[in-house]
N, C-alpha and C. Protein backbone atom coordinates (compact mmCIF):
# COMPACT_ATOMS: atom_id res chain seq x y z
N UNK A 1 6.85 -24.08 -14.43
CA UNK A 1 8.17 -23.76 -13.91
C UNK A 1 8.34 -22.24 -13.88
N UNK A 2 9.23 -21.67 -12.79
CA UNK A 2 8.97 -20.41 -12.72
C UNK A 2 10.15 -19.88 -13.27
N UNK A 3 10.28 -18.28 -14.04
CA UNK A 3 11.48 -17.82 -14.48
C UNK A 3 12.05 -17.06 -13.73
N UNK A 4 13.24 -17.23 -13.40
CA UNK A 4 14.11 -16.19 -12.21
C UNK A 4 14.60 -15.27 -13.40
N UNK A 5 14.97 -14.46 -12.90
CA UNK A 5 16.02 -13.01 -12.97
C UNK A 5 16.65 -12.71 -12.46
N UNK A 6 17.80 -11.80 -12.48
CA UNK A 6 18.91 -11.45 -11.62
C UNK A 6 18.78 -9.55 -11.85
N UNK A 7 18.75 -9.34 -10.69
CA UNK A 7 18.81 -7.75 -10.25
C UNK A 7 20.12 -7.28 -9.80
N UNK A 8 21.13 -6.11 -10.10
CA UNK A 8 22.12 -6.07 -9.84
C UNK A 8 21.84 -4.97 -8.65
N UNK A 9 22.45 -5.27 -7.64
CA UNK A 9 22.66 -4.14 -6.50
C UNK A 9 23.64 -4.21 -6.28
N UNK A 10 24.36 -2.70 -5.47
CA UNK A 10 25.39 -2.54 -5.09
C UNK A 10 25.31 -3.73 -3.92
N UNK A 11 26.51 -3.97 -3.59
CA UNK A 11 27.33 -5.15 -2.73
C UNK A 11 27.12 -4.97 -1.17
N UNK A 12 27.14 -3.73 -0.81
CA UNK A 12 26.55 -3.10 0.35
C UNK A 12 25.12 -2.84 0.62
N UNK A 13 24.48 -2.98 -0.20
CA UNK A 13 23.04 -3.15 -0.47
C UNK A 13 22.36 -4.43 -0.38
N UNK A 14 22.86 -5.01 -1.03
CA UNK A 14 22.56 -6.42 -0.89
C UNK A 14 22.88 -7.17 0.53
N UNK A 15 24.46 -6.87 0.99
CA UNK A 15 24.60 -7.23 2.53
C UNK A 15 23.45 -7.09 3.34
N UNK A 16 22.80 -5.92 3.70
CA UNK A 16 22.17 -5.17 4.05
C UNK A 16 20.77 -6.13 4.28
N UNK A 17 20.26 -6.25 3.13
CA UNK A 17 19.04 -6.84 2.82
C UNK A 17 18.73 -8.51 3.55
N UNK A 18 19.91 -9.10 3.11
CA UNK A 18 20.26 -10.19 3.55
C UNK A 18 20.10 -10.52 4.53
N UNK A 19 20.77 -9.62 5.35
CA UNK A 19 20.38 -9.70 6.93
C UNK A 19 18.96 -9.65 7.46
N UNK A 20 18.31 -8.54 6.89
CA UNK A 20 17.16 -7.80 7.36
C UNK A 20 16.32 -9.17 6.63
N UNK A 21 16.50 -10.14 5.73
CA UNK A 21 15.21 -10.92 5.14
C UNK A 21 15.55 -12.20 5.52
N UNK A 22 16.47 -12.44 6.40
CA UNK A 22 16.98 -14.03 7.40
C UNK A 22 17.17 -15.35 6.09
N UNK A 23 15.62 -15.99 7.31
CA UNK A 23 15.47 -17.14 6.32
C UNK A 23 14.81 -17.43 5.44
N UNK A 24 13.81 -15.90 5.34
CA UNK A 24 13.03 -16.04 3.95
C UNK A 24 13.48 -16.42 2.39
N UNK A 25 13.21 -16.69 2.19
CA UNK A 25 13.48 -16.43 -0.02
C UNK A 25 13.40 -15.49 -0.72
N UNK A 26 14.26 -15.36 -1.34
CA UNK A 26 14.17 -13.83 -2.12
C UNK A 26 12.92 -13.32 -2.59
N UNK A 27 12.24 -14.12 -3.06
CA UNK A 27 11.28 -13.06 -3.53
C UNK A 27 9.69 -12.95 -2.69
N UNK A 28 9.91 -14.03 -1.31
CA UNK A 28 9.12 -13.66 -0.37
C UNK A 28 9.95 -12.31 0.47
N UNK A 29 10.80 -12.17 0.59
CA UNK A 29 11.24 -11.06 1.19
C UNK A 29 10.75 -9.91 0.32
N UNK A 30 11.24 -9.75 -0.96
CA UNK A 30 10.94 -8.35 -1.99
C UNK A 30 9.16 -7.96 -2.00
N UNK A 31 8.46 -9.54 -1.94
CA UNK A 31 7.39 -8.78 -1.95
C UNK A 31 6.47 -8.28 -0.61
N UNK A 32 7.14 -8.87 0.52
CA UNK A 32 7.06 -8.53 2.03
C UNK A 32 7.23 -7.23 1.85
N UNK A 33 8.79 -6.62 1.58
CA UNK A 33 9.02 -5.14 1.30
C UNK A 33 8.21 -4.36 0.82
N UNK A 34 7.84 -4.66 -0.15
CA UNK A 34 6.74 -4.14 -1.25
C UNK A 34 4.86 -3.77 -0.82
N UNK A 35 4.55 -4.87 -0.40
CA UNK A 35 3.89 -4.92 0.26
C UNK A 35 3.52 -3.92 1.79
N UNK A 36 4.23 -3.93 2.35
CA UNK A 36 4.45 -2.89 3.86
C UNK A 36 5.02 -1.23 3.01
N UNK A 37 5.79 -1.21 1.80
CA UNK A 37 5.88 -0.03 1.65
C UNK A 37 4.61 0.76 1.45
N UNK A 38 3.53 -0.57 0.38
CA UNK A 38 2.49 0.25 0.06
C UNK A 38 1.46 0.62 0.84
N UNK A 39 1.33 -0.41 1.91
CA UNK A 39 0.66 0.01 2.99
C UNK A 39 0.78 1.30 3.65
N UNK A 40 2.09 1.43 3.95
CA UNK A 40 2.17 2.60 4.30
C UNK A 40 2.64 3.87 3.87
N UNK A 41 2.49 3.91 2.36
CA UNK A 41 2.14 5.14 1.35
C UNK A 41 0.88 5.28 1.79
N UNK A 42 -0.26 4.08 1.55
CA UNK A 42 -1.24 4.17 1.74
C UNK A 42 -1.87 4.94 2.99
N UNK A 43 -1.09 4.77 4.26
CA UNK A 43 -2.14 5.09 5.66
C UNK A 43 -0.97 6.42 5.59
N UNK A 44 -0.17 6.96 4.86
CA UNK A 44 0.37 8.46 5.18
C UNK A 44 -0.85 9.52 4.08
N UNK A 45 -0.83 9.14 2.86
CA UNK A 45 -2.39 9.53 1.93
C UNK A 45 -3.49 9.49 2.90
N UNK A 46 -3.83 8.45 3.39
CA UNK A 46 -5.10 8.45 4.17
C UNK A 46 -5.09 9.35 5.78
N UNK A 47 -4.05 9.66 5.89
CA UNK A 47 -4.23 10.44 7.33
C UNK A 47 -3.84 11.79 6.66
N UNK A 48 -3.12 12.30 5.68
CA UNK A 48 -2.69 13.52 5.02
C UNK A 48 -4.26 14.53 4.54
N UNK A 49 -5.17 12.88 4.33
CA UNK A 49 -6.63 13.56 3.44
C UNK A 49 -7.48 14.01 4.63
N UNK A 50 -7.26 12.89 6.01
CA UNK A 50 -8.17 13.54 7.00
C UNK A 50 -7.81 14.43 7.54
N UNK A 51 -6.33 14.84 8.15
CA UNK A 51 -6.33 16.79 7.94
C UNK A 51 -6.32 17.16 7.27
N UNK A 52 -6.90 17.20 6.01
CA UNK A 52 -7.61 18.25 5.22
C UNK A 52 -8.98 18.58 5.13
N UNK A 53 -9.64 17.36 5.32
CA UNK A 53 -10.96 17.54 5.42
C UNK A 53 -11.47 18.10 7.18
N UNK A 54 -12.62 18.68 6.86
CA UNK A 54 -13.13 19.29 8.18
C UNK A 54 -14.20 18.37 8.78
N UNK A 55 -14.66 18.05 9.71
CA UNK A 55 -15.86 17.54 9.95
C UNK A 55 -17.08 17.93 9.11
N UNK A 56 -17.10 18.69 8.40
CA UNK A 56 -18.66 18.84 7.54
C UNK A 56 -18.21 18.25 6.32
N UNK A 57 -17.17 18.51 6.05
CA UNK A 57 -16.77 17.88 4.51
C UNK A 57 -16.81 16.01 4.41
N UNK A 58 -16.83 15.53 5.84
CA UNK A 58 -17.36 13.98 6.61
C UNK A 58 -18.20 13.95 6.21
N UNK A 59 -18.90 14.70 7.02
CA UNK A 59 -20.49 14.51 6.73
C UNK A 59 -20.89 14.80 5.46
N UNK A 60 -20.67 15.75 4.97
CA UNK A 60 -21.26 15.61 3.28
C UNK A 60 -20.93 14.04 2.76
N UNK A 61 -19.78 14.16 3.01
CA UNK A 61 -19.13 12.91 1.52
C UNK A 61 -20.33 11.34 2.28
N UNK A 62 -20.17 11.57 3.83
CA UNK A 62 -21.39 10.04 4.05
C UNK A 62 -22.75 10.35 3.41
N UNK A 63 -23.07 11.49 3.50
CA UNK A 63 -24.57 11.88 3.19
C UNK A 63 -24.57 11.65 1.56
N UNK A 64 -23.93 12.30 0.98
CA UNK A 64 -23.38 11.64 -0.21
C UNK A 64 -23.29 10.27 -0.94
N UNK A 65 -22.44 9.63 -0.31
CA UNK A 65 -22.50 7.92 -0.13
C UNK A 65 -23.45 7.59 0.11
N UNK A 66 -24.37 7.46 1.01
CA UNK A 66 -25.29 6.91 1.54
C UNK A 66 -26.49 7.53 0.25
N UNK A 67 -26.73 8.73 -0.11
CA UNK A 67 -27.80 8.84 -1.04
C UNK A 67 -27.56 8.26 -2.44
N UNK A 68 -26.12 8.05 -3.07
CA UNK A 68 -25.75 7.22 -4.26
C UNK A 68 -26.12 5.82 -4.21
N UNK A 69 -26.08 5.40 -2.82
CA UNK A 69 -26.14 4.09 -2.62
C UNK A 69 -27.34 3.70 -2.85
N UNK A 70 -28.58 4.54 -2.06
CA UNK A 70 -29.83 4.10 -2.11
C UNK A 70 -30.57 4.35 -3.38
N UNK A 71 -29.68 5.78 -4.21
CA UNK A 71 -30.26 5.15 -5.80
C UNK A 71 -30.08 4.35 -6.80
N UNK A 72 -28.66 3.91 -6.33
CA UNK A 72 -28.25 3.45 -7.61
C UNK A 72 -28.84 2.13 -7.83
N UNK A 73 -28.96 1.64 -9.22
CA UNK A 73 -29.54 0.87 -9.78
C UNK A 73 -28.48 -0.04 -11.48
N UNK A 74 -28.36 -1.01 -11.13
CA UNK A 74 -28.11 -1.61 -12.42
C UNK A 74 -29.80 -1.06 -13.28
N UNK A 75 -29.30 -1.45 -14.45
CA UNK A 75 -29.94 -1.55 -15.66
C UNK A 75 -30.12 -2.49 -16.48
């Protein structure tokens, strides 16, 4: 059996949400939210790192990868 909780939000907040999550269930909606936020923390980090890096700093880090790969070894 699962344990609920109660989260207090402002009243206008909650309106809000309500709308935007239809006929889902609460906590398929929160983790829908949750979910898409981190995604896209994730792809703003991941496009923030590729303008920083230059095309050679590419190529190192594969040349890199690719030579860790072909040594590494369990034990």
């Amino acid at each position: 059996m699962k344990k609920y909780v109660t989260i207090s939000v402002p009243a206008e907040i909650k309106s809000r949400l309500e709308t935007a999550k239809g006929k889902l269930e609460w906590g398929e909606f929160i983790i829908k939210l949750y979910t898409e936020a981190h995604r896209l923390k994730s792809k703003k980090a991941f496009e923030k790192l590729t303008e920083t890096l230059t095309e050679e700093d590419l190529k190192t880090m594969t040349e890199s990868s690719k030579e860790f790969r072909e040594k590494f070894e369990f034990r």
